[in-house]
Protein backbone atom coordinates (compact mmCIF):
# COMPACT_ATOMS: atom_id res chain seq x y z
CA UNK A 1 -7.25 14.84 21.09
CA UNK A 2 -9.31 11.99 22.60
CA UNK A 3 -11.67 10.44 20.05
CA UNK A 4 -14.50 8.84 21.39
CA UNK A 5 -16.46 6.12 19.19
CA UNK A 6 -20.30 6.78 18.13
CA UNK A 7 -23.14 3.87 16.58
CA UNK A 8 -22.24 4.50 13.10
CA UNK A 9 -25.55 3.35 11.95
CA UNK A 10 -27.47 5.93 14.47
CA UNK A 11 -25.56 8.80 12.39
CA UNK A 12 -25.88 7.17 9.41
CA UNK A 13 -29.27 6.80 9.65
CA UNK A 14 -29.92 10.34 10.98
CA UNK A 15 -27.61 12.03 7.90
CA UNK A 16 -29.96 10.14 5.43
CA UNK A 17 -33.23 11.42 7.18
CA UNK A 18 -31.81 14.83 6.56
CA UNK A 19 -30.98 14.75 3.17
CA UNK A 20 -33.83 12.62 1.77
CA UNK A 21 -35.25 15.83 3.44
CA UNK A 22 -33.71 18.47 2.39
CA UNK A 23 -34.64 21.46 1.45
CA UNK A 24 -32.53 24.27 2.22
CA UNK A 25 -30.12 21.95 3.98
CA UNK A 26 -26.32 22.97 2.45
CA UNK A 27 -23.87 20.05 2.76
CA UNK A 28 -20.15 20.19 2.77
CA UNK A 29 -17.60 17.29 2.57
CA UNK A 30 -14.08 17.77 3.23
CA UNK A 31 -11.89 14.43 2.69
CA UNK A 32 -8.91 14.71 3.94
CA UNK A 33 -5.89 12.03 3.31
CA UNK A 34 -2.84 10.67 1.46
CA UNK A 35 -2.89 7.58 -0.95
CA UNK A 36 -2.41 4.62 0.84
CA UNK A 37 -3.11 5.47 4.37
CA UNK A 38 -6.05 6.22 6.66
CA UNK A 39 -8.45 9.46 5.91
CA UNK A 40 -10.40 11.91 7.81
CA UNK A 41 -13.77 13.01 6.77
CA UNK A 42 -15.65 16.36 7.58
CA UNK A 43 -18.97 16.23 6.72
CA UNK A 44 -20.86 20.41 7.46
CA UNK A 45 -24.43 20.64 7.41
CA UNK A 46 -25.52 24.10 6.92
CA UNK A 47 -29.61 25.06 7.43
CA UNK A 48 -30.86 21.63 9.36
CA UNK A 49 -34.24 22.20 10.94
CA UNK A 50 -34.82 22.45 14.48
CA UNK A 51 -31.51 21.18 16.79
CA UNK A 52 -29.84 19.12 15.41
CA UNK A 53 -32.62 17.79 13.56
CA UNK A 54 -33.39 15.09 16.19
CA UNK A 55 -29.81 14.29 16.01
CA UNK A 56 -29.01 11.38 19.29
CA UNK A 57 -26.06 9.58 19.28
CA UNK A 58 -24.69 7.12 22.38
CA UNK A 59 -20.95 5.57 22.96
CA UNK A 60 -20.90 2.20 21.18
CA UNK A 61 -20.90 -0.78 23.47
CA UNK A 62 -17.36 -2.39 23.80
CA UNK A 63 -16.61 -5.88 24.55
C-alpha cells in the first residue's frame, strides 16, 4: 500500500474544530503497535455534520 503524506496541521486543525464541536459526534481511537517501534493510529469519527465536516486536505510540499 502506497501512503501518501497530508499537512498534518490542516487535519489537525480540522479534528479539533470537530470535537470542540461536538455534539453527537462518536470518536474511536485504535493504536496499534509494539514497545519500542513505530505505531499506527486509527482515529473513526462517527455522526460528523455535513461531508466531511468541511474536511480539505492537500499533499505536503516536498523539497
Amino acid at each position: 500500500m502506497t501512503r501518501t503524506p497530508f499537512e498534518t496541521g490542516m487535519l489537525l486543525q480540522w479534528l479539533g474544530e470537530v470535537l470542540r464541536a461536538a455534539d453527537g459526534v462518536d470518536v474511536d481511537v485504535v493504536v496499534v503497535g509494539q514497545p519500542d517501534s513505530r505505531s499506527s493510529v486509527q482515529i473513526t469519527l462517527h455522526g460528523v455534520p455535513g461531508p466531511l465536516g468541511g474536511l480539505e486536505v492537500s499533499l505536503c510540499e516536498t523539497d
